[in-house]
N, C-alpha and C. Protein backbone atom coordinates (compact mmCIF):
# COMPACT_ATOMS: atom_id res chain seq x y z
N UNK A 1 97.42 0.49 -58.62
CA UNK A 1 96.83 1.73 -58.17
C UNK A 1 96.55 1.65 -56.68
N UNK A 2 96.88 2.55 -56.08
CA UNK A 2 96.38 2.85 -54.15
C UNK A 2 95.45 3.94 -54.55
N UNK A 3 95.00 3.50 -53.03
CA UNK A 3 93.63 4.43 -53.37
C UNK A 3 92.90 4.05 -51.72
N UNK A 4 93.02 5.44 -51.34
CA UNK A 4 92.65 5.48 -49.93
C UNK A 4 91.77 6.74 -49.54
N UNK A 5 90.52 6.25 -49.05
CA UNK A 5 89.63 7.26 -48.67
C UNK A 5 89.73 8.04 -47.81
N UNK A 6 89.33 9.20 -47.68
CA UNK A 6 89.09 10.56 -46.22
C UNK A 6 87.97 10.40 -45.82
N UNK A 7 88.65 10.62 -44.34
CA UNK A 7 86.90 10.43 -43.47
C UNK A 7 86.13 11.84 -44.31
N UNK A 8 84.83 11.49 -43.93
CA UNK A 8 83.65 11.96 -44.33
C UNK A 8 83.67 13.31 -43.66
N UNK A 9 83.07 14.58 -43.99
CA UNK A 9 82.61 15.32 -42.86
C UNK A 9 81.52 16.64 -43.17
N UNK A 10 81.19 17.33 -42.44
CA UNK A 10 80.05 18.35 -42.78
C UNK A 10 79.38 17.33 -42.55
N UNK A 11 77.96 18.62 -43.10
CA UNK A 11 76.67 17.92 -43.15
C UNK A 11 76.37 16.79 -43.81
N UNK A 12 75.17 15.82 -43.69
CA UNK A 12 75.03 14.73 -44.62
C UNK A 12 74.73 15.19 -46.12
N UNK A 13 74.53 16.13 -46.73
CA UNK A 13 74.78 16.39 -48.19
C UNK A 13 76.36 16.60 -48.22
N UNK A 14 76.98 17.65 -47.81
CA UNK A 14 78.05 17.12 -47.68
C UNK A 14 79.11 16.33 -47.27
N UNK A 15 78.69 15.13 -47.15
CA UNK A 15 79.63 14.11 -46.37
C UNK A 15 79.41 12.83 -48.38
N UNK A 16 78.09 13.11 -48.41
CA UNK A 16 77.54 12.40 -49.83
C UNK A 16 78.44 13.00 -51.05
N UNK A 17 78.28 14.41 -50.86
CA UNK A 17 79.16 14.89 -51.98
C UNK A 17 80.47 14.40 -52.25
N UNK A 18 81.42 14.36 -50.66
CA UNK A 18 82.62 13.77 -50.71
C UNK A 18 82.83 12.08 -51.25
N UNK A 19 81.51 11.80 -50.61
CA UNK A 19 81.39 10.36 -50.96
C UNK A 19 81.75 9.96 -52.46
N UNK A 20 80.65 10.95 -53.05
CA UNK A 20 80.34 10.98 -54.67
C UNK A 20 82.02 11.01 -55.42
N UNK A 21 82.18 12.02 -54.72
CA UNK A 21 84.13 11.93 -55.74
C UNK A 21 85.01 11.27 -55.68
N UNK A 22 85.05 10.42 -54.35
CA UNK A 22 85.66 9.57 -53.72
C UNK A 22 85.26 8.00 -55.09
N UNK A 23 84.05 8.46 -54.69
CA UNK A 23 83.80 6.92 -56.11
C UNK A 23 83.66 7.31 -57.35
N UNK A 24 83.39 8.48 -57.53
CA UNK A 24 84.22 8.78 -59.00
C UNK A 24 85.65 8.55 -59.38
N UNK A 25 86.33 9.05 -58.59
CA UNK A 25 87.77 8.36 -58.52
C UNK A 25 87.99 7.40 -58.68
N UNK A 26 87.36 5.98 -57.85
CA UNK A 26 87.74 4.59 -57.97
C UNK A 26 87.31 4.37 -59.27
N UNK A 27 86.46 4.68 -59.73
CA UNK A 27 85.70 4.18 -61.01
C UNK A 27 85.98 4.69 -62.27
N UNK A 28 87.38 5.93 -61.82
CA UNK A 28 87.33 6.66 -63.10
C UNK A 28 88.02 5.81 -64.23
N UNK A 29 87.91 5.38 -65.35
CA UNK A 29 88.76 4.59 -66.49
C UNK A 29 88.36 2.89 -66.58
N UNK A 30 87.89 2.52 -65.47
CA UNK A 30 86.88 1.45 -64.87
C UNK A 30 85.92 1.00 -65.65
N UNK A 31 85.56 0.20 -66.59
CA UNK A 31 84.22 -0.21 -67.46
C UNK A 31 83.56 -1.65 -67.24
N UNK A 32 84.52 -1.99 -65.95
CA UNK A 32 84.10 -3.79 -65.50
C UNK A 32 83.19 -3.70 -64.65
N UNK A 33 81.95 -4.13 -64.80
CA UNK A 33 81.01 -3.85 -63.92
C UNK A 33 81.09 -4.76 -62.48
N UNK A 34 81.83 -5.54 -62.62
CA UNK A 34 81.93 -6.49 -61.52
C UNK A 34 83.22 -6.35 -60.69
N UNK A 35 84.13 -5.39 -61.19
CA UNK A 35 85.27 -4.80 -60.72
C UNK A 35 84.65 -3.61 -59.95
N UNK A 36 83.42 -2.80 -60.66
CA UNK A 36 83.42 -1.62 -60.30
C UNK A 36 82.24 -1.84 -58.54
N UNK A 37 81.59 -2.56 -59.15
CA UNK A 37 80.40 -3.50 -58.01
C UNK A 37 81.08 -3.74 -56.73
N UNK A 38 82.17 -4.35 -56.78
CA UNK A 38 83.28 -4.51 -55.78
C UNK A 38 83.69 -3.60 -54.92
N UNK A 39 84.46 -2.53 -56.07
CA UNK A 39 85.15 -1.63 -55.27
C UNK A 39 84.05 -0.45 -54.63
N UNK A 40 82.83 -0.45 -55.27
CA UNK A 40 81.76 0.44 -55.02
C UNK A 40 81.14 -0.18 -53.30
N UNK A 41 81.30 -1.29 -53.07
CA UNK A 41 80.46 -2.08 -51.93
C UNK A 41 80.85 -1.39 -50.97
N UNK A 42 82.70 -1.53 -51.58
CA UNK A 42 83.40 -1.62 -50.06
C UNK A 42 83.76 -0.29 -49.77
N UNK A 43 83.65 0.73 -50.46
CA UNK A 43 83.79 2.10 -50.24
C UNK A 43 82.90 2.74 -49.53
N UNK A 44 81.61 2.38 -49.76
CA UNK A 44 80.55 2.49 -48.94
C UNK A 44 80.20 2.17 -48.02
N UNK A 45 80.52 0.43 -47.69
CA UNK A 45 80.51 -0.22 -46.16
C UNK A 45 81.70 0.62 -45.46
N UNK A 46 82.67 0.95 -45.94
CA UNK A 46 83.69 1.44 -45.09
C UNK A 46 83.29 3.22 -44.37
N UNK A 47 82.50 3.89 -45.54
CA UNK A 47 82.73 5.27 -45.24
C UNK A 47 81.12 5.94 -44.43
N UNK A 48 80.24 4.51 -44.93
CA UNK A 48 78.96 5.19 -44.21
C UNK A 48 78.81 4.35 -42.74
N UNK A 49 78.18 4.77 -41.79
CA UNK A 49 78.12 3.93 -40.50
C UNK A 49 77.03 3.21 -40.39
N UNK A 50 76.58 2.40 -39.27
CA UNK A 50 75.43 1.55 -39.45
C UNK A 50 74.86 0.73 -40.20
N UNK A 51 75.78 -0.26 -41.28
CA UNK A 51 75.21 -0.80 -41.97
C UNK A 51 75.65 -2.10 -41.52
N UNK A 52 75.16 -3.15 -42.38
CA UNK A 52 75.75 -4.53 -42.18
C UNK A 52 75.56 -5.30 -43.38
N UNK A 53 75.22 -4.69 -44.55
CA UNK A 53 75.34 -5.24 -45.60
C UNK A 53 75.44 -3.89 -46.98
N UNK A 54 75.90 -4.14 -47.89
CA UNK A 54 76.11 -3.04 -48.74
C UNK A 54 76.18 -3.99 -50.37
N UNK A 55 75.82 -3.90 -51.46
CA UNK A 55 76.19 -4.81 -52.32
C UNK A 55 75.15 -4.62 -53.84
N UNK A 56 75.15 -5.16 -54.49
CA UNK A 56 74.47 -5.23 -55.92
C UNK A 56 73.75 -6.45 -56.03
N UNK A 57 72.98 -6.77 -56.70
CA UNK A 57 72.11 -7.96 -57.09
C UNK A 57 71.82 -7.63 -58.80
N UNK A 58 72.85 -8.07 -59.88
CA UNK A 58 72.18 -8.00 -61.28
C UNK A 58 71.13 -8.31 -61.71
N UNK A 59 70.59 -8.04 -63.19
CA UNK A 59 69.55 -8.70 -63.31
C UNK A 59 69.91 -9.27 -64.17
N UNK A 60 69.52 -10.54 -64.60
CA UNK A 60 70.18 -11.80 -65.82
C UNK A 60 69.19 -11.89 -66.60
N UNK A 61 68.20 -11.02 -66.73
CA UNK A 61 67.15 -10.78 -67.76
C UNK A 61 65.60 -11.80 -67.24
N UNK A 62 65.60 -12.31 -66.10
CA UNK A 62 65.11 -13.30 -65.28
C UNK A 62 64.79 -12.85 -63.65
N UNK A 63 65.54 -12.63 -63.15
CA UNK A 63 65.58 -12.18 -61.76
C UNK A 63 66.54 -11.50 -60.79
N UNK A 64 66.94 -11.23 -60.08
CA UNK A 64 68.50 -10.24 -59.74
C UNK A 64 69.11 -11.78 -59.21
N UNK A 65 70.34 -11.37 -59.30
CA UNK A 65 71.40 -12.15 -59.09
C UNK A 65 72.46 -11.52 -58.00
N UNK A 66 73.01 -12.21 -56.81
CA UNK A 66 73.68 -11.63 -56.18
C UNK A 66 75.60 -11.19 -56.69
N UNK A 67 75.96 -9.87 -56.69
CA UNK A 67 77.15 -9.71 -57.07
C UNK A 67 77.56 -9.21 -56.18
N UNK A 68 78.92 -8.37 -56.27
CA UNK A 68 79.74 -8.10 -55.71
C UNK A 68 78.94 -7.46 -54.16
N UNK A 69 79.35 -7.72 -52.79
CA UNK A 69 79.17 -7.37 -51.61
C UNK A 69 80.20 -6.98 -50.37
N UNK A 70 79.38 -6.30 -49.46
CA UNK A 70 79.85 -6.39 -48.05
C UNK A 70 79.41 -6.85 -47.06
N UNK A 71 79.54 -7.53 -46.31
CA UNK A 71 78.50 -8.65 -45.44
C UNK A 71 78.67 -10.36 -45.29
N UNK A 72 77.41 -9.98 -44.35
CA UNK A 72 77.24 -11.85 -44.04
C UNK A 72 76.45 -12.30 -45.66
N UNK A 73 76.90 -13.66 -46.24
CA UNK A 73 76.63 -14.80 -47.05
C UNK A 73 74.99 -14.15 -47.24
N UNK A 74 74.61 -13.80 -48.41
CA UNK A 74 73.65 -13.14 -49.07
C UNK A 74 72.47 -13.87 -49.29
N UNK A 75 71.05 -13.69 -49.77
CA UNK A 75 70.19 -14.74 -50.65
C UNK A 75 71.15 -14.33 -52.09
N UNK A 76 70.88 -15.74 -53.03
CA UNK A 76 71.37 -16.08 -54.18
C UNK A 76 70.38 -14.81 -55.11
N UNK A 77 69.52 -15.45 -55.13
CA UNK A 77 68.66 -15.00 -56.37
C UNK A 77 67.84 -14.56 -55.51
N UNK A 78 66.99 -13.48 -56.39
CA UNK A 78 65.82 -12.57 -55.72
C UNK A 78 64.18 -12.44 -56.89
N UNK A 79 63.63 -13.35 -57.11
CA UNK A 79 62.39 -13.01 -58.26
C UNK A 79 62.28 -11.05 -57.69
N UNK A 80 61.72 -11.07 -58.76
CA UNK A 80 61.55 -9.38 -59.05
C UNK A 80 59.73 -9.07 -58.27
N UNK A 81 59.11 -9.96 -57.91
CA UNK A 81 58.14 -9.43 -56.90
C UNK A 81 58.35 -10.18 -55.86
N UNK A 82 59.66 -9.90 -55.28
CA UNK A 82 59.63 -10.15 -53.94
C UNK A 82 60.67 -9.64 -52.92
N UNK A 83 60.66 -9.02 -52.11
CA UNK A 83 61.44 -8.13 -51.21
C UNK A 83 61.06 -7.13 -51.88
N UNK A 84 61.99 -5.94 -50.87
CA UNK A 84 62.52 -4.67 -51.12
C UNK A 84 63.25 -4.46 -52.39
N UNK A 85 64.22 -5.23 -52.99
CA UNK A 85 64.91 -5.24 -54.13
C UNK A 85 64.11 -5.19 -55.13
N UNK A 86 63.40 -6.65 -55.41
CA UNK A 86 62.20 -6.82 -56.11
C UNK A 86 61.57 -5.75 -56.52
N UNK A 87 61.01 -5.11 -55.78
CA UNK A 87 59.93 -3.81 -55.83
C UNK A 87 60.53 -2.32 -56.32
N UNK A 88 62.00 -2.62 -56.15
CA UNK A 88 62.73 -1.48 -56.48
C UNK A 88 63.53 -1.81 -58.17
N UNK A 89 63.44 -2.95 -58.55
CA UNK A 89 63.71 -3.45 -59.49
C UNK A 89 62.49 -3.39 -60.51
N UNK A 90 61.79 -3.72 -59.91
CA UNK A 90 60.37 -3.88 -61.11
C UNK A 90 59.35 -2.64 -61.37
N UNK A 91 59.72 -1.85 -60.40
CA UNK A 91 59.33 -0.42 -59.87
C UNK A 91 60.13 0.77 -60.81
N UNK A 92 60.93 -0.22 -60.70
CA UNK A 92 62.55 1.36 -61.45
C UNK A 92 62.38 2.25 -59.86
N UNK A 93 62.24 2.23 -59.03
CA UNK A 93 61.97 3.64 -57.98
C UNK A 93 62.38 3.13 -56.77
N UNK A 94 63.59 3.71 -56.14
CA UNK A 94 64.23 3.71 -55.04
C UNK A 94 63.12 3.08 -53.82
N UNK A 95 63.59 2.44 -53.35
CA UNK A 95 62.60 2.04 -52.35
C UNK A 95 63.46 2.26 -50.52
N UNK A 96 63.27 3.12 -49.60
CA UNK A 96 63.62 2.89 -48.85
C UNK A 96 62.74 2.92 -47.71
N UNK A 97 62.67 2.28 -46.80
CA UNK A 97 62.47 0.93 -45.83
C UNK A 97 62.47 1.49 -44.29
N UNK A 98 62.02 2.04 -43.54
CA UNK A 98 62.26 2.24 -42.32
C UNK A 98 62.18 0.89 -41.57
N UNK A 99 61.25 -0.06 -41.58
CA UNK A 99 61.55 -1.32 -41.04
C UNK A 99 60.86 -2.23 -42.03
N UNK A 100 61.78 -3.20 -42.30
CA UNK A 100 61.63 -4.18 -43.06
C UNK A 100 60.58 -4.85 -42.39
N UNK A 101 60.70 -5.35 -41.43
CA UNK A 101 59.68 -6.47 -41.44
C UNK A 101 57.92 -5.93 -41.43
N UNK A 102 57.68 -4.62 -41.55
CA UNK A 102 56.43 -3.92 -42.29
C UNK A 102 56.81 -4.48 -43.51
N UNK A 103 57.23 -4.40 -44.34
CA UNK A 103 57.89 -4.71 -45.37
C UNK A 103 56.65 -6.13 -46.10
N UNK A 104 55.64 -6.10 -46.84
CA UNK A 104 55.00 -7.30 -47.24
C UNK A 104 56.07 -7.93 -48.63
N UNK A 105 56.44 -8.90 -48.15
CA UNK A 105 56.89 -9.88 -48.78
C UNK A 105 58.53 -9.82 -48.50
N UNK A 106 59.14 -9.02 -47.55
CA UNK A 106 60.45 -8.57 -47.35
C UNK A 106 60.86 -10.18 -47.18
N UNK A 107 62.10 -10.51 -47.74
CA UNK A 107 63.37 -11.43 -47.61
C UNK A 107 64.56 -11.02 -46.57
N UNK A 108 64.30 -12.09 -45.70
CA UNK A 108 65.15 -11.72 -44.49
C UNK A 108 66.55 -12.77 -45.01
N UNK A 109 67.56 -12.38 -45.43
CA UNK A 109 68.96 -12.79 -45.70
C UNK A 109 69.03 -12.65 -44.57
N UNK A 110 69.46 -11.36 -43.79
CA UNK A 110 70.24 -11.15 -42.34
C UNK A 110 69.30 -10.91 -41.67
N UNK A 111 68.88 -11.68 -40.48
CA UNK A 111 67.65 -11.65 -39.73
C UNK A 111 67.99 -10.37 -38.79
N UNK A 112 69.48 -9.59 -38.58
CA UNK A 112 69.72 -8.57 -37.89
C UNK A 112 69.40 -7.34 -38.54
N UNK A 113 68.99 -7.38 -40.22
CA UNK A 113 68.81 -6.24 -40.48
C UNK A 113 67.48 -5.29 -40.03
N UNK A 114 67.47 -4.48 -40.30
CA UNK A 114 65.80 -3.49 -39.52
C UNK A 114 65.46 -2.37 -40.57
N UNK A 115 66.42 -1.76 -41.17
CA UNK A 115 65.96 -0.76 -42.24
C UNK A 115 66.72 -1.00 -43.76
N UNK A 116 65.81 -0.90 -44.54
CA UNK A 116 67.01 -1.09 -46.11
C UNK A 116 66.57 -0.37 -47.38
N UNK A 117 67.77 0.03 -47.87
CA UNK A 117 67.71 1.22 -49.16
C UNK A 117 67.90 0.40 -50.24
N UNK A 118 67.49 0.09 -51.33
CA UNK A 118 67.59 0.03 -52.73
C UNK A 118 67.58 0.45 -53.68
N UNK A 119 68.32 0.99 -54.53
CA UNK A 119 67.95 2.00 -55.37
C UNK A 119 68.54 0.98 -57.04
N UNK A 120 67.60 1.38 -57.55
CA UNK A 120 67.52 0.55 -59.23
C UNK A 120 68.48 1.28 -59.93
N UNK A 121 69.10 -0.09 -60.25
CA UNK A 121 70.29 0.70 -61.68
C UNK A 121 69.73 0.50 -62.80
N UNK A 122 69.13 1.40 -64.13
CA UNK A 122 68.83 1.53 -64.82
C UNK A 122 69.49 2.08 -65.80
N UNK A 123 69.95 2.11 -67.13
CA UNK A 123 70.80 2.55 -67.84
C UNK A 123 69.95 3.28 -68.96
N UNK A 124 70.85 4.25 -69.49
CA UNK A 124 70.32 5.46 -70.51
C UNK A 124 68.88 5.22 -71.15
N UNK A 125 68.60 3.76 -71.89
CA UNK A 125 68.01 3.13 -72.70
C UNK A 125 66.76 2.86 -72.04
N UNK A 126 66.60 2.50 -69.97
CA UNK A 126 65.71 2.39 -69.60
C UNK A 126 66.31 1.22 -69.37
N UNK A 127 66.85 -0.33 -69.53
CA UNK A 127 66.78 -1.31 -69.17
C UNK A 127 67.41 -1.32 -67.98
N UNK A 128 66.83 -2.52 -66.99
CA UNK A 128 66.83 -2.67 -65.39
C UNK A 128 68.82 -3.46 -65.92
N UNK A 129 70.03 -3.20 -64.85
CA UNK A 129 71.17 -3.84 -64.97
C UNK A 129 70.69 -4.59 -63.29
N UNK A 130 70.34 -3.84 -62.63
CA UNK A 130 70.18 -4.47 -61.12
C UNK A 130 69.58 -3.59 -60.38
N UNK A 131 70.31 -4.02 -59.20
CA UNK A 131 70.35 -2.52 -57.93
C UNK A 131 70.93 -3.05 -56.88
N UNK A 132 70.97 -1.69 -56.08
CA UNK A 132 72.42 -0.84 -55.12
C UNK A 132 71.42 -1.58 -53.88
N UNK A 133 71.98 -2.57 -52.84
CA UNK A 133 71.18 -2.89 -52.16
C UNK A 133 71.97 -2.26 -50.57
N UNK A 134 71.63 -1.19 -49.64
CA UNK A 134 71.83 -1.35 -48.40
C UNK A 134 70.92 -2.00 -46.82
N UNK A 135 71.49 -2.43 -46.41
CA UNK A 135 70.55 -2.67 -45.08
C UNK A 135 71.38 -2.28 -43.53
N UNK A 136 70.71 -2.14 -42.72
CA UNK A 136 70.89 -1.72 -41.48
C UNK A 136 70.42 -2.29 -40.23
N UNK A 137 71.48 -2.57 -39.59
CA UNK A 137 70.52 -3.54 -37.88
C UNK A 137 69.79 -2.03 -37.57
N UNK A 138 69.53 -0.67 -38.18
CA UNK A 138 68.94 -0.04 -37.09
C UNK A 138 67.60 0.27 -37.82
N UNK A 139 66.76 0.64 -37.09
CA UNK A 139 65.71 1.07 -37.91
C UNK A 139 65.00 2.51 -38.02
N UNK A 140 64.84 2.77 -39.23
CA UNK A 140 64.41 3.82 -39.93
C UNK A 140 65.91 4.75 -40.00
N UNK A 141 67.05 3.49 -40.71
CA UNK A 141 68.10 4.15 -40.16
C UNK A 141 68.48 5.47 -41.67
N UNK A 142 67.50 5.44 -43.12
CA UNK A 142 67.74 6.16 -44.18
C UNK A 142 66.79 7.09 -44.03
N UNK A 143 67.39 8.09 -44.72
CA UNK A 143 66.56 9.37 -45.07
C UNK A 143 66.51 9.72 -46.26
N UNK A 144 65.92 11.01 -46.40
CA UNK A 144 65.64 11.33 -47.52
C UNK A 144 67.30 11.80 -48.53
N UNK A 145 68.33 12.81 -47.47
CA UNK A 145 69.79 12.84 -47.85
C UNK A 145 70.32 11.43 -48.21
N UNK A 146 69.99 10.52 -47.28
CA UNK A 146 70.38 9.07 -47.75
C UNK A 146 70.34 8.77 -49.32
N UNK A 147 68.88 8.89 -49.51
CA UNK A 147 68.38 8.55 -50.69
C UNK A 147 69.48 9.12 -51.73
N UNK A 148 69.22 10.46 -51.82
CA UNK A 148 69.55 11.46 -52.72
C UNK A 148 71.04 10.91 -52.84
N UNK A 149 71.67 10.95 -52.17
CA UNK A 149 73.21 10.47 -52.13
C UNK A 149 73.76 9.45 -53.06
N UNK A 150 72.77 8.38 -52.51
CA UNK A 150 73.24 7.07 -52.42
C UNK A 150 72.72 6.71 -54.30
N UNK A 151 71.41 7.54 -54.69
CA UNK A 151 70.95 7.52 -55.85
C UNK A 151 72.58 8.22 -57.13
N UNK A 152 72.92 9.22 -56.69
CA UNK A 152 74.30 9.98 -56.84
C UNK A 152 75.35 8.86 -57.48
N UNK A 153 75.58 8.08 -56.36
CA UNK A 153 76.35 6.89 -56.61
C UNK A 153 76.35 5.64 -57.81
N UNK A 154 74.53 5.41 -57.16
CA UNK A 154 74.18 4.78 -58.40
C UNK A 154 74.18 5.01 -59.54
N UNK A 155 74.16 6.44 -59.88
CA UNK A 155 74.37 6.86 -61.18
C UNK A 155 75.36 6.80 -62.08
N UNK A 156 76.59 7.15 -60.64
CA UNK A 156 78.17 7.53 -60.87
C UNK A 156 79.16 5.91 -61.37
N UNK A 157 77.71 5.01 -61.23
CA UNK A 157 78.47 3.24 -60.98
C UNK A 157 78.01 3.31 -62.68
N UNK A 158 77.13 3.73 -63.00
CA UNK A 158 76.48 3.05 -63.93
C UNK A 158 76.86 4.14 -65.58
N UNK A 159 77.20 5.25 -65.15
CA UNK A 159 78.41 6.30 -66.10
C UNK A 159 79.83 5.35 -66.63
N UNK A 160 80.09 4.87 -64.96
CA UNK A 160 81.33 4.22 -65.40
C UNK A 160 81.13 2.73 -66.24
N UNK A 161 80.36 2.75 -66.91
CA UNK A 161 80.20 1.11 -67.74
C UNK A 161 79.73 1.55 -69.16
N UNK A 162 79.71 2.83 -69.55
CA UNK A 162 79.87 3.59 -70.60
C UNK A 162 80.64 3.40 -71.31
C-alpha cells in the first residue's frame, strides 16, 4: 500500500479535520496496535510543525511503556504519578502543558522540549491502553484546537483496534 499525505490547510480546525481523514485512511482495515502507533507518530510528526517528539507510551497494566515514536531515544517506562503522561494516564484527562518545567514532577527525556500534549487512550470499557504523547522546543506551543484535534485522533487510533 502507498500512502502519501497533503499539506494541511485552512484554519486550525480545519487543517485537524484534514488531519483526522488522512489517519483514518492509514488506519482504515488496520487492528495492530503497534503497526497503527507507528504509522500514527509519523503522520503527525510529519504534518504538524514544531514538534520534536510525537509517540505513544502503553500501559502493561503497571506503568506506560514506551511504543511506537518520532524523535530523540525516549524515557523507557513512565510510573503513572509522574510527568505529564502520568497525570494524563491516571487522570483519564488530556493534559496540556504550556511549559513543562512548571510542570511538578515533569520528566525531562528531551531537555529541548518546553510545551507538551498528552491525551489518554482509553477504550469503550473505560480501561487506560496508554497515551498520545506530544512535545515541543516551543512554549505554550498547544491550544485549545490542538487539544480538540489531536483528542480526534486519539479516538480515530483507538476505533481502529476494534
Amino acid at each position: 500500500m502507498s500512502f502519501s499525505t497533503i499539506p494541511l490547510d485552512g484554519s486550525k480546525p480545519e487543517q485537524y479535520a484534514q488531519l483526522l481523514g488522512q489517519a483514518r485512511a492509514l488506519l482504515a482495515g488496520e487492528r495492530d496496535r503497534i503497526a497503527n502507533a507507528a504509522n500514527l507518530s509519523a503522520l503527525v510528526s510529519h504534518a504538524l510543525p514544531q514538534l520534536n517528539w510525537v509517540g505513544f507510551y502503553f500501559y502493561d497494566g503497571t506503568e506506560l511503556v514506551v511504543g511506537p515514536f518520532q524523535g530523540l531515544p525516549a524515557c523507557v517506562r513512565i510510573p503513572l504519578d509522574k510527568g505529564v503522561c502520568g497525570a494524563a494516564a491516571s487522570s483519564r484527562q488530556t493534559q496540556r502543558v504550556a511549559d513543562v518545567h512548571a510542570f511538578p514532577g515533569h520528566i525531562a527525556c528531551d531537555s529541548a522540549s518546553r510545551s507538551e500534549l498528552v491525551v489518554p487512550l482509553v477504550d469503550a470499557d473505560g480501561a487506560l491502553l496508554g497515551v498520545l504523547d506530544l512535545d515541543s522546543p516551543v512554549p505554550d506551543r498547544f491550544d485549545a484546537d490542538d487539544q480538540r484535534g489531536l483528542e480526534a485522533i486519539a479516538a480515530a487510533f483507538i476505533e481502529a483496534l476494534r
